[in-house]
N, C-alpha and C. Protein backbone atom coordinates (compact mmCIF):
# COMPACT_ATOMS: atom_id res chain seq x y z
N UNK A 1 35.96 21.16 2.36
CA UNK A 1 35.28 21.15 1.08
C UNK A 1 36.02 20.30 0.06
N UNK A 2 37.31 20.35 -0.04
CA UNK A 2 38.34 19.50 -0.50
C UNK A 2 37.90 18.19 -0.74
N UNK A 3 37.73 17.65 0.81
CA UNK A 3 36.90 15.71 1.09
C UNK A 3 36.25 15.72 0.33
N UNK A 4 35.25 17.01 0.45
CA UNK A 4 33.45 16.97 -0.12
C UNK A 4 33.63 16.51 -1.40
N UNK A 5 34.52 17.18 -2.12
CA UNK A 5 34.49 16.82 -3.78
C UNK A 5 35.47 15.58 -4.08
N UNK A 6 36.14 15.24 -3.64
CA UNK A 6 36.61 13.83 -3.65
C UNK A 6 35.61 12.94 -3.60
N UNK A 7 35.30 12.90 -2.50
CA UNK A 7 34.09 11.99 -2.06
C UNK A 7 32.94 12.08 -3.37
N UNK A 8 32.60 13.21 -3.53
CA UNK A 8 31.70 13.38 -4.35
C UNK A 8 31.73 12.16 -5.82
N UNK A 9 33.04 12.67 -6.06
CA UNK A 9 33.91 12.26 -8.07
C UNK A 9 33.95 11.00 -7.37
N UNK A 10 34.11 10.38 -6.13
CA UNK A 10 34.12 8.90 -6.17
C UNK A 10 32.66 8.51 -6.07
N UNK A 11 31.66 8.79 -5.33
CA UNK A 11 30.23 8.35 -5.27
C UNK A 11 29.71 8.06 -6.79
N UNK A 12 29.80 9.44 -7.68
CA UNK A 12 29.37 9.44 -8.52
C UNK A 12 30.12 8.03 -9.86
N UNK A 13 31.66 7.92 -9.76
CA UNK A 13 31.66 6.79 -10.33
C UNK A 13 31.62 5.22 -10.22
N UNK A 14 31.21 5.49 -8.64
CA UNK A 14 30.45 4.28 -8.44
C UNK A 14 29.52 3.95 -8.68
N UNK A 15 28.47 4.91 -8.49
CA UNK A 15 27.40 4.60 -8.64
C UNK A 15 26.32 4.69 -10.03
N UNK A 16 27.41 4.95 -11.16
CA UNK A 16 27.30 5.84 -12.49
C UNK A 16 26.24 5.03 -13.19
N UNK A 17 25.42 5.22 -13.83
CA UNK A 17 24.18 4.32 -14.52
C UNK A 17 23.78 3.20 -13.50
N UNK A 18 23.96 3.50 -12.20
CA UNK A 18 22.60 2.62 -10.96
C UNK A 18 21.57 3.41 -11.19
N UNK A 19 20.44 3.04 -11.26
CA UNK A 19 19.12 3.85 -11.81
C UNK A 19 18.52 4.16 -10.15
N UNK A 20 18.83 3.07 -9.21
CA UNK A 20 18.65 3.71 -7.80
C UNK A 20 19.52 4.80 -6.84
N UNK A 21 20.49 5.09 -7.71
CA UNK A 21 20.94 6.17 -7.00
C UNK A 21 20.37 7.26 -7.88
N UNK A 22 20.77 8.64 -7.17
CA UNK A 22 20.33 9.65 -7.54
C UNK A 22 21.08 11.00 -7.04
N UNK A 23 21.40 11.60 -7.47
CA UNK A 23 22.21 12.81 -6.90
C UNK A 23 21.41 14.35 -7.17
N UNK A 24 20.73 14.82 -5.57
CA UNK A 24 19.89 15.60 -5.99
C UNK A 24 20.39 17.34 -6.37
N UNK A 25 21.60 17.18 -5.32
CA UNK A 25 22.72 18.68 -5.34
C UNK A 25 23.88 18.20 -5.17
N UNK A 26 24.88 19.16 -5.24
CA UNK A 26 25.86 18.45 -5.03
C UNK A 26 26.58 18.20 -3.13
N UNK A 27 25.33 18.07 -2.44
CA UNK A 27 25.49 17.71 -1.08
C UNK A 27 24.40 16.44 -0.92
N UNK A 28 23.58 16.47 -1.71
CA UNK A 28 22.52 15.75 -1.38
C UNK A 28 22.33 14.47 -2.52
N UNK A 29 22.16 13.39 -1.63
CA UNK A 29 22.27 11.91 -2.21
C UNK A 29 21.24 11.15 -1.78
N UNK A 30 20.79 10.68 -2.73
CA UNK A 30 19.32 9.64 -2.88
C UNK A 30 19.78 7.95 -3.38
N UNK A 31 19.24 7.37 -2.67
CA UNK A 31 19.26 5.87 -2.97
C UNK A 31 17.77 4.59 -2.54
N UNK A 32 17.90 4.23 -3.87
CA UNK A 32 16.04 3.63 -3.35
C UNK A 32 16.71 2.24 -3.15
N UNK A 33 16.21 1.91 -2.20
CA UNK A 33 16.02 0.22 -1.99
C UNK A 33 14.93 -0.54 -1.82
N UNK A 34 15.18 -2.27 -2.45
CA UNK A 34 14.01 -2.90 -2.87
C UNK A 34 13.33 -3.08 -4.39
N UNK A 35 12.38 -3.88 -3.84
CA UNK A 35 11.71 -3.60 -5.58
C UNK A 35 10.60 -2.51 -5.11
N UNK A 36 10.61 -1.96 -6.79
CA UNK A 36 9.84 -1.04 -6.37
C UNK A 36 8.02 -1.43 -6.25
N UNK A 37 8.28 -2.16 -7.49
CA UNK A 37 6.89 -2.81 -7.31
C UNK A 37 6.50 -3.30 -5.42
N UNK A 38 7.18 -3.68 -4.86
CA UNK A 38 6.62 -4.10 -3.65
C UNK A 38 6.59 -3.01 -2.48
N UNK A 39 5.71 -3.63 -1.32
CA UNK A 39 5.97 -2.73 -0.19
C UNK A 39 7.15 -2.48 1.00
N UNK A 40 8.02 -3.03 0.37
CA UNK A 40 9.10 -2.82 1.15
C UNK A 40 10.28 -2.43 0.52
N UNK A 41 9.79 -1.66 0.07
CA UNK A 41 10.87 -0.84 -0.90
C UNK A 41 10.84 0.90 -0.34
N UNK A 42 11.93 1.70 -0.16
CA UNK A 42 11.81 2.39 0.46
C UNK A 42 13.14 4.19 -0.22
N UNK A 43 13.05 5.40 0.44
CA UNK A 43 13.97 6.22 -0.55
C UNK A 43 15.00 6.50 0.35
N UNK A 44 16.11 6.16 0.66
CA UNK A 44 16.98 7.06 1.47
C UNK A 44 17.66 8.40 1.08
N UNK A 45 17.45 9.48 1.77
CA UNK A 45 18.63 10.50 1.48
C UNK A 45 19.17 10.70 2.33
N UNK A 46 20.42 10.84 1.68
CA UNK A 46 21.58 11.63 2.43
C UNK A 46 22.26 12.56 2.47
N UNK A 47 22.51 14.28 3.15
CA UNK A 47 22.73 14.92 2.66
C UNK A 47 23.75 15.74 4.02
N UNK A 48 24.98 16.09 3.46
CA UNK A 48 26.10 16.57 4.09
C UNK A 48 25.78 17.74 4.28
N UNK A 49 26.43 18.14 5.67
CA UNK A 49 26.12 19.48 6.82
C UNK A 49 28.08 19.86 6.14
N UNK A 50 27.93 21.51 6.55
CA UNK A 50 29.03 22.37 6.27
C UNK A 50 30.76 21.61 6.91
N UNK A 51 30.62 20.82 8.11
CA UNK A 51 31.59 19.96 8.61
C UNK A 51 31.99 18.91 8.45
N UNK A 52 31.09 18.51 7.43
CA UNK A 52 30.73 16.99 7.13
C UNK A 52 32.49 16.89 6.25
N UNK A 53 33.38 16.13 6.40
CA UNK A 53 32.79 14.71 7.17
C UNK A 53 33.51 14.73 8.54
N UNK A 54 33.57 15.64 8.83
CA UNK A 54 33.47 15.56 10.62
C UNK A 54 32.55 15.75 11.06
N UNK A 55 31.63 15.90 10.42
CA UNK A 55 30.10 15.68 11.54
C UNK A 55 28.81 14.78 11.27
N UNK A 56 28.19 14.16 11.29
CA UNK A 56 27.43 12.93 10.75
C UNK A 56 26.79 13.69 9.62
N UNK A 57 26.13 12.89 8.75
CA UNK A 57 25.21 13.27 7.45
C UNK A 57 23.79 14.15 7.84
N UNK A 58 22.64 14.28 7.37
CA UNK A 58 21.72 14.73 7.81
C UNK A 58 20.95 13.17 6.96
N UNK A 59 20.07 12.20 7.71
CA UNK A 59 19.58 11.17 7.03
C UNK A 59 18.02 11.54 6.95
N UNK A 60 17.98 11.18 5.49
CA UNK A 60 16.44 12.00 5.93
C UNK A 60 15.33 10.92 4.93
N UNK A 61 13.73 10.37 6.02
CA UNK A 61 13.14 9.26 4.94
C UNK A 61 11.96 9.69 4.75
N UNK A 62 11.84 11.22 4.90
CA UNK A 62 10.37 11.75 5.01
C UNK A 62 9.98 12.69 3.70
N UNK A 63 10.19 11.22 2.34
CA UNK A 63 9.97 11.96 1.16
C UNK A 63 8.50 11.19 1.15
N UNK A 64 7.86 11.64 -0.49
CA UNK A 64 6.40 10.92 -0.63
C UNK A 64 6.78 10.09 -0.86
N UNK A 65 8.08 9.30 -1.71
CA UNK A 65 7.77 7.81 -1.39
C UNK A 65 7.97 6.75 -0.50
N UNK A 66 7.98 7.65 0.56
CA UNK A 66 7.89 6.52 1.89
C UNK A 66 6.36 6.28 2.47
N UNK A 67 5.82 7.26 1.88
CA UNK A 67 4.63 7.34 3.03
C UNK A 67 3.73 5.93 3.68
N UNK A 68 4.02 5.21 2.99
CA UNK A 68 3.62 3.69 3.49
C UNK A 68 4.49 2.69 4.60
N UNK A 69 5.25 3.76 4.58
CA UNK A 69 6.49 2.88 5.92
C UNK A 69 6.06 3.65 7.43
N UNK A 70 5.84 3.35 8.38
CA UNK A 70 5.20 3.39 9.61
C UNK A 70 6.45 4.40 9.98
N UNK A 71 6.26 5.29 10.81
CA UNK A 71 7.26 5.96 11.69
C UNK A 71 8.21 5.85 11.98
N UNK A 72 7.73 4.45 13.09
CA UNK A 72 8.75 4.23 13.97
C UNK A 72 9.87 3.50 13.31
N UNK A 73 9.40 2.76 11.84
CA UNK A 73 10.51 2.11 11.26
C UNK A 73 11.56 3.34 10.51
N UNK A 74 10.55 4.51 9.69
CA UNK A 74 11.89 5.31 9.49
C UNK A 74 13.29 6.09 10.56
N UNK A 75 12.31 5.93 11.52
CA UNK A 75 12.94 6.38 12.93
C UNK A 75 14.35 5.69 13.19
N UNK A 76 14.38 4.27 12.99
CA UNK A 76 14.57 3.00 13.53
C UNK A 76 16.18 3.25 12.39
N UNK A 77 15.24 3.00 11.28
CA UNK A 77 16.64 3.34 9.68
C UNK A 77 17.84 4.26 9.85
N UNK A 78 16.97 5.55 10.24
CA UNK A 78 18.18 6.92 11.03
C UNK A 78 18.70 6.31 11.82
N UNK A 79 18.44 5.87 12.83
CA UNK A 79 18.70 5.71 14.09
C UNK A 79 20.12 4.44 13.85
N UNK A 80 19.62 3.50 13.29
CA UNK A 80 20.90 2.76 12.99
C UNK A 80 21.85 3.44 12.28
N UNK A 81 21.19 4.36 11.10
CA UNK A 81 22.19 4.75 10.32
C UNK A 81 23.95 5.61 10.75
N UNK A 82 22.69 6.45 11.86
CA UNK A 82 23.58 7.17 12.26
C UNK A 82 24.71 6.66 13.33
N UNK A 83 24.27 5.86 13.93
CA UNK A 83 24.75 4.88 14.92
C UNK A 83 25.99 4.42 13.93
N UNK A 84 25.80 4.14 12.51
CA UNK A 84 27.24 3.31 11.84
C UNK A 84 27.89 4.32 11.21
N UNK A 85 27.47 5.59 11.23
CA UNK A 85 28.36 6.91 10.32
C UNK A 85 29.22 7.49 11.77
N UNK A 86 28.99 7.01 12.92
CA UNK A 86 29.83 7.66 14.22
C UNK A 86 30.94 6.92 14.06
N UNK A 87 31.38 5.83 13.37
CA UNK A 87 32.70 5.23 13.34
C UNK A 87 33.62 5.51 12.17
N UNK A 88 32.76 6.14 11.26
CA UNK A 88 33.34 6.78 9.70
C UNK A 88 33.63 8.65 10.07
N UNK A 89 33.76 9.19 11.28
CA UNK A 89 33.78 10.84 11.28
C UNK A 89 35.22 10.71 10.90
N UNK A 90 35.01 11.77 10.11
CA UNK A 90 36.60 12.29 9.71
C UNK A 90 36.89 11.77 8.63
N UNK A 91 36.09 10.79 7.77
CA UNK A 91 36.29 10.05 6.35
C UNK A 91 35.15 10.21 5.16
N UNK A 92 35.50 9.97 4.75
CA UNK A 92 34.28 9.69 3.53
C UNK A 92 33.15 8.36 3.98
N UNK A 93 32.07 8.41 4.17
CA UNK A 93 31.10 7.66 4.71
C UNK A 93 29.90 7.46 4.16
N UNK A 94 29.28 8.11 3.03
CA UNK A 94 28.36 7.79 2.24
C UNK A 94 28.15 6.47 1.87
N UNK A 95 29.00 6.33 0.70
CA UNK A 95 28.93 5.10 0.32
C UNK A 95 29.30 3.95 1.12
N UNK A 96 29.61 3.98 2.38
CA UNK A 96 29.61 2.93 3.60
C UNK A 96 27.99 2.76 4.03
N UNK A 97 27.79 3.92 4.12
CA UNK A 97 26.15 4.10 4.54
C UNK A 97 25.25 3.41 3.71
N UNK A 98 25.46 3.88 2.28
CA UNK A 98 24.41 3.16 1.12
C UNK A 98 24.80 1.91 1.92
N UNK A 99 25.90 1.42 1.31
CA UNK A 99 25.88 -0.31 1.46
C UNK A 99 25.38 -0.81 2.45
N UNK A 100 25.40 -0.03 3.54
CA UNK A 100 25.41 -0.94 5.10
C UNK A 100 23.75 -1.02 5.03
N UNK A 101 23.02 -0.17 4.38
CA UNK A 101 21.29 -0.44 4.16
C UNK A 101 21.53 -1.46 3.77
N UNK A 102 21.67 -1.81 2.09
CA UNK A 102 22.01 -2.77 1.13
C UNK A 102 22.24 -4.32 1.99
N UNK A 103 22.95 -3.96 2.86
CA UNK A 103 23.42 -5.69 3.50
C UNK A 103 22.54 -5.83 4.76
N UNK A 104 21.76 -4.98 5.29
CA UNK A 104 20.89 -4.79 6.13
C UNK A 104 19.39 -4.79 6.25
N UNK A 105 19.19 -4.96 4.36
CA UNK A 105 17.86 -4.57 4.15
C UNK A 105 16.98 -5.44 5.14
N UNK A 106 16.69 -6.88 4.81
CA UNK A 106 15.76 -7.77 5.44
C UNK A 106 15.48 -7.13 7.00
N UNK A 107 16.44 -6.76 7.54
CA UNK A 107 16.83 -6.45 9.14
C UNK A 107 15.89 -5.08 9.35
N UNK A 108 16.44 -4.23 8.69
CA UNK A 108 15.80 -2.80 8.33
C UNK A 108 14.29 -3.05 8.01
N UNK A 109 13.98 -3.57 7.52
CA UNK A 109 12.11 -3.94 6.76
C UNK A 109 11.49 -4.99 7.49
N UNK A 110 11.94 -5.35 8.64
CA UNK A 110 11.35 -6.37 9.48
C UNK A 110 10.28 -6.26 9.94
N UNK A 111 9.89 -6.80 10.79
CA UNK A 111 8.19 -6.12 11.73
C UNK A 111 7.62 -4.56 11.69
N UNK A 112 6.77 -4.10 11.42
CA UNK A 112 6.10 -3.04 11.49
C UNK A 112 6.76 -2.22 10.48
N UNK A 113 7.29 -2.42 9.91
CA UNK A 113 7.77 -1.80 8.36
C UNK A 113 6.84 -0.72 7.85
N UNK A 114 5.72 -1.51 7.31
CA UNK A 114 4.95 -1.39 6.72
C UNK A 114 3.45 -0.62 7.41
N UNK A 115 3.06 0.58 7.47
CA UNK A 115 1.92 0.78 7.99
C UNK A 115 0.35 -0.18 7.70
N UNK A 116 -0.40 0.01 8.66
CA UNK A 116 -1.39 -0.90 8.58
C UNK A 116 -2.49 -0.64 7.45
N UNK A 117 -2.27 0.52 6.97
CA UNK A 117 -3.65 1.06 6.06
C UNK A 117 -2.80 1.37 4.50
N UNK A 118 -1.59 0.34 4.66
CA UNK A 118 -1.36 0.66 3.14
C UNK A 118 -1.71 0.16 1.75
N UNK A 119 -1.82 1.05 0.77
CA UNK A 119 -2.41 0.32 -0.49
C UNK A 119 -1.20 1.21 -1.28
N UNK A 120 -0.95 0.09 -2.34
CA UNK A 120 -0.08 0.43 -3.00
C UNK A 120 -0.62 1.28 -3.57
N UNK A 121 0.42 1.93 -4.28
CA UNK A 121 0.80 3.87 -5.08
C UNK A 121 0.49 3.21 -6.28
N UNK A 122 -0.44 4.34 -7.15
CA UNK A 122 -0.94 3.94 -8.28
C UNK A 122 0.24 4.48 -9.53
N UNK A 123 0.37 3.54 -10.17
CA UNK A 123 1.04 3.88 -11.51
C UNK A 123 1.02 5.25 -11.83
N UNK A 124 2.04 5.53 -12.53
CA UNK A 124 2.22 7.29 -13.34
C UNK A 124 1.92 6.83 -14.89
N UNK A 125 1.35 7.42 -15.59
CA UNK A 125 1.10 7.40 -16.59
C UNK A 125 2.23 6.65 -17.42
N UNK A 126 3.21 7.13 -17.26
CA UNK A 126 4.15 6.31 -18.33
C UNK A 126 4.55 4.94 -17.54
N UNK A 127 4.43 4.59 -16.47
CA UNK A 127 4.53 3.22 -15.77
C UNK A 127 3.47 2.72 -16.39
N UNK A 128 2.11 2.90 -16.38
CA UNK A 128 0.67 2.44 -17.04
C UNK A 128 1.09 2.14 -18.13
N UNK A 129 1.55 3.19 -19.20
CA UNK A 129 2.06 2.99 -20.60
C UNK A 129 2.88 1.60 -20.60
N UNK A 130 3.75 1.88 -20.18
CA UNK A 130 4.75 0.63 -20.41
C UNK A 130 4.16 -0.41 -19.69
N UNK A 131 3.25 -0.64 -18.88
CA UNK A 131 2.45 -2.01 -18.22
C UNK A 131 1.99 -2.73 -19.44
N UNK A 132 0.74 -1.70 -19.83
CA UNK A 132 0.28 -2.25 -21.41
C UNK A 132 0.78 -2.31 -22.53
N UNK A 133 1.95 -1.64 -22.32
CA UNK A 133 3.25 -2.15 -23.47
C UNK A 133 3.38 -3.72 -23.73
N UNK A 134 4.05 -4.02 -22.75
CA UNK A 134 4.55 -5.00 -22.03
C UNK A 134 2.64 -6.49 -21.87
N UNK A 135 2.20 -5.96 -21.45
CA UNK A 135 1.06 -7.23 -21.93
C UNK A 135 0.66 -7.05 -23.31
N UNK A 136 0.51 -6.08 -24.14
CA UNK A 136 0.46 -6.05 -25.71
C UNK A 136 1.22 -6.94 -26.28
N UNK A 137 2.93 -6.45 -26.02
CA UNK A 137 3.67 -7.84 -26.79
C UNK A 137 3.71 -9.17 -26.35
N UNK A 138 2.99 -9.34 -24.74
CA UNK A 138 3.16 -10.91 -24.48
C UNK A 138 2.13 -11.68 -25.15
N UNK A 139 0.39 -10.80 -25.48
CA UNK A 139 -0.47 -10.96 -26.17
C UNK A 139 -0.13 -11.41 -27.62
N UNK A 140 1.22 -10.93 -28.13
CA UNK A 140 1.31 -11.50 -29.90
C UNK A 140 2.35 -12.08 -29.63
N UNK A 141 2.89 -12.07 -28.54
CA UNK A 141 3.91 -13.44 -28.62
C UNK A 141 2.85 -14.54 -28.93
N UNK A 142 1.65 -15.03 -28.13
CA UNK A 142 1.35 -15.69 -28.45
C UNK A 142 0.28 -16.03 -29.42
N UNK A 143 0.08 -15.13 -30.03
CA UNK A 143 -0.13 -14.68 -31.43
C UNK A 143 -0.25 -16.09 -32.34
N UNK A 144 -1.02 -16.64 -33.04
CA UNK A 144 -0.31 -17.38 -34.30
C UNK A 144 -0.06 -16.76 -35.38
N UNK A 145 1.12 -17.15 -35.82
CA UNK A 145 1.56 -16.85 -36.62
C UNK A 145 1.18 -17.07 -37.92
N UNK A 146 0.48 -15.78 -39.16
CA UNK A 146 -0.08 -16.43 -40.25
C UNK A 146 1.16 -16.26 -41.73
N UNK A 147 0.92 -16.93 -42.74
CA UNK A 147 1.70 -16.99 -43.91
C UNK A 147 1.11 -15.49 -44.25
N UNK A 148 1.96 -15.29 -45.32
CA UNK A 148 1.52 -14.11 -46.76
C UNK A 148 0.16 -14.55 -47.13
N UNK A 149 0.19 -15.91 -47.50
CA UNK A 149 -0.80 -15.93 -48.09
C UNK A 149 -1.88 -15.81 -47.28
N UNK A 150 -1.88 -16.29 -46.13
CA UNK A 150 -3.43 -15.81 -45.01
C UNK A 150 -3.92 -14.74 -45.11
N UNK A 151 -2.60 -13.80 -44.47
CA UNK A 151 -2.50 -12.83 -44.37
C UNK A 151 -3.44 -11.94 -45.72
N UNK A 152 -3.42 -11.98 -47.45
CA UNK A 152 -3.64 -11.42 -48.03
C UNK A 152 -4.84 -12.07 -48.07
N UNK A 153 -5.34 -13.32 -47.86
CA UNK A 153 -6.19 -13.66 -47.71
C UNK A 153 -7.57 -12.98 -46.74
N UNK A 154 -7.03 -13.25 -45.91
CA UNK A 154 -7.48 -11.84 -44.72
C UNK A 154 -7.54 -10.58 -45.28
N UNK A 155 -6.52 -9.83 -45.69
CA UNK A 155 -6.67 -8.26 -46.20
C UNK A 155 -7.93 -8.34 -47.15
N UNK A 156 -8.60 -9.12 -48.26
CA UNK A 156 -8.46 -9.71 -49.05
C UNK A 156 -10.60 -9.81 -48.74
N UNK A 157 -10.36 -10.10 -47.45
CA UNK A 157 -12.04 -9.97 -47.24
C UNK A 157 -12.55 -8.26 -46.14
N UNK A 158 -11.42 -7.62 -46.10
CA UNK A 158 -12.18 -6.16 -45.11
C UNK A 158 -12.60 -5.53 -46.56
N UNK A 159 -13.62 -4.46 -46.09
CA UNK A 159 -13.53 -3.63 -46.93
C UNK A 159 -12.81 -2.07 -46.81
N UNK A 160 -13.38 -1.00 -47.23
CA UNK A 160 -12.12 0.18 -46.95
C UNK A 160 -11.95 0.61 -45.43
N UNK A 161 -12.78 0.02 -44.72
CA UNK A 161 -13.00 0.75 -43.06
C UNK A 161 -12.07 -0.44 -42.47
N UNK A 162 -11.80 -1.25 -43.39
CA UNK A 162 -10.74 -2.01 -42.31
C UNK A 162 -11.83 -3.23 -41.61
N UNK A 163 -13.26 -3.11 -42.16
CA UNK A 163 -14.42 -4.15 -41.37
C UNK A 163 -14.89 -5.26 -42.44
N UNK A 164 -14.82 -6.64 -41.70
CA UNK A 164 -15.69 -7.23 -42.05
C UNK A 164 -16.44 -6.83 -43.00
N UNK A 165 -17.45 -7.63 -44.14
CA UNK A 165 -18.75 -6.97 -44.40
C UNK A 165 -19.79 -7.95 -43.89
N UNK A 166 -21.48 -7.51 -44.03
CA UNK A 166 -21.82 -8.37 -43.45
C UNK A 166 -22.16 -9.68 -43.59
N UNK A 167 -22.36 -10.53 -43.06
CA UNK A 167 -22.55 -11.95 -43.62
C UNK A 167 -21.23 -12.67 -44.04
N UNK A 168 -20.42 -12.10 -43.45
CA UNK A 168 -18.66 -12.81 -43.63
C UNK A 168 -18.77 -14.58 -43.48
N UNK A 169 -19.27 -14.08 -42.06
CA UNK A 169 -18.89 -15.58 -41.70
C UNK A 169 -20.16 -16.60 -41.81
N UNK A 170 -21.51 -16.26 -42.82
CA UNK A 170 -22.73 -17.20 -42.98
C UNK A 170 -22.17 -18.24 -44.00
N UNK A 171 -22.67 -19.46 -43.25
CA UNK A 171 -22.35 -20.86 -44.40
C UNK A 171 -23.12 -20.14 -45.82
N UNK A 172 -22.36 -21.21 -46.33
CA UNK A 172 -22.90 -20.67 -47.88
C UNK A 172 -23.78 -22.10 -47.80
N UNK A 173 -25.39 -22.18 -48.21
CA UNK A 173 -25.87 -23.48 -48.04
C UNK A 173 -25.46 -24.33 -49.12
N UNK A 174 -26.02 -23.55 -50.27
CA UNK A 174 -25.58 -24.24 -51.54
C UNK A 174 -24.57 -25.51 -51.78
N UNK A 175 -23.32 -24.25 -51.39
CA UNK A 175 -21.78 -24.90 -51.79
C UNK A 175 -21.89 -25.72 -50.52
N UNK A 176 -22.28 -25.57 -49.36
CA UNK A 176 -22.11 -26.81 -48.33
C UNK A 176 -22.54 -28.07 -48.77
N UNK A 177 -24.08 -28.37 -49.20
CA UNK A 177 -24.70 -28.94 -49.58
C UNK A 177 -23.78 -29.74 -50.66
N UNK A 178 -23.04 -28.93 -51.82
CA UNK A 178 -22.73 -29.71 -52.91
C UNK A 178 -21.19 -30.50 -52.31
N UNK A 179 -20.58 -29.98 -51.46
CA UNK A 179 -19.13 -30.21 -51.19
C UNK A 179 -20.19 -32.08 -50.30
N UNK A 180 -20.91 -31.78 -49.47
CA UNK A 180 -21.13 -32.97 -48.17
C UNK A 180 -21.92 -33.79 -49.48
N UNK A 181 -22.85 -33.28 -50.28
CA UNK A 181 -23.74 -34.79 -51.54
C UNK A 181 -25.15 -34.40 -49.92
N UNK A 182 -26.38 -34.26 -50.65
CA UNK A 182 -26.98 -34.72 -50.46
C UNK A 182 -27.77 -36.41 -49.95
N UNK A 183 -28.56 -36.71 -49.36
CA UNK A 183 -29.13 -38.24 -49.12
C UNK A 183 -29.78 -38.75 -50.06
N UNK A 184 -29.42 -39.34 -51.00
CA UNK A 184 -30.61 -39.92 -51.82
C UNK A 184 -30.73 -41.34 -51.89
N UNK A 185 -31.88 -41.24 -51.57
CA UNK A 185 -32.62 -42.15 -51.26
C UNK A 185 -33.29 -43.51 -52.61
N UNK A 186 -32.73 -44.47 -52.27
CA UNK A 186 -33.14 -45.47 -53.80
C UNK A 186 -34.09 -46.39 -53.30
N UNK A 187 -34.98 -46.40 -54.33
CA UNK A 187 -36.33 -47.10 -53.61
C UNK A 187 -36.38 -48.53 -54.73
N UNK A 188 -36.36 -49.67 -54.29
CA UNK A 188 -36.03 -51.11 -54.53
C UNK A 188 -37.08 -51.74 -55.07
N UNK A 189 -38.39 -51.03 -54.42
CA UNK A 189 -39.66 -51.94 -55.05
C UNK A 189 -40.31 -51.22 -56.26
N UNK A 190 -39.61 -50.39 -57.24
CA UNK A 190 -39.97 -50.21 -58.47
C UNK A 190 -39.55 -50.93 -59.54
């Protein structure tokens, strides 16, 4: 138990403000790899048995956010994983493990990764939020930019509802007429 918490106080200041790690107990360790936006992005946990670290981790990829990764590839992930934690028994091996995904990813996400009937996971409400956050301000980035004076100019024609009134935008004929001059016409044979 001694290792356990060593190991522990070191994971944790390694990995301290990575937004992909995650520490779910204090046996159990989460690490996402990839982008998340894409489909090959995936959750690993890892979580220490009573012998640990004399006895391998428990690797486990059968959370909901895998469900788009085919079987045989989470199969495949354990299967290596555990294969590289048999040379770490008797040490601290977690954070060997994270990394060895990390430098492995492309290898790990290769052929059949990906199940055949997948559609990406729909936004959570506050992902949605911040989507249209995020196109709102690219929308007034490109914005033009008006003076004070437009601006009050503008305030200047709503009325109290904040609307238009109607006939805002009808030519005025009159004043058109007087600004362009009329055609007049001079007749020579009088």
């Amino acid at each position: 138990m001694e290792l356990q918490e060593e190991e522990r106080e070191v994971i944790l200041s390694i990995y301290e403000g990575d937004p992909a790690f995650n520490q779910l107990s204090p046996i159990t360790f989460q690490y996402k790899y990839g982008n998340e936006e894409g489909p090959k992005s995936f959750l690993l946990e890892i979580s220490w048995g009573d012998n640990y670290p004399n006895e391998k981790p428990k690797i486990n990829m059968d959370t909901f956010y895998n469900k788009h990764i085919a079987d045989s590839a989470k199969k495949r992930i354990c299967e290596k994983l555990l294969e590289e934690a048999e040379q770490y028994l008797g040490g601290a091996m977690t954070y060997s493990l994270i990394e060895y995904v990390k430098e492995k990813f492309d290898e790990l996400t290769a052929d059949g990764f990906i199940e055949n009937n997948f559609t990406p996971e729909p936004l959570s409400i506050d992902e949605a939020e911040e989507k249209e956050t995020q196109e709102i301000h690219t929308k007034l980035e490109k914005k033009v930019h008006l003076t004070k004076a437009q601006k009050r100019k503008q305030w200047d024609r709503v009325d109290s509802k904040g609307e238009k009134p109607r006939g805002w935008n009808w030519i005025d004929v009159v004043h058109h007429l007087t600004q362009t001059g009329s055609k007049q016409t001079t007749n020579d044979n009088e």
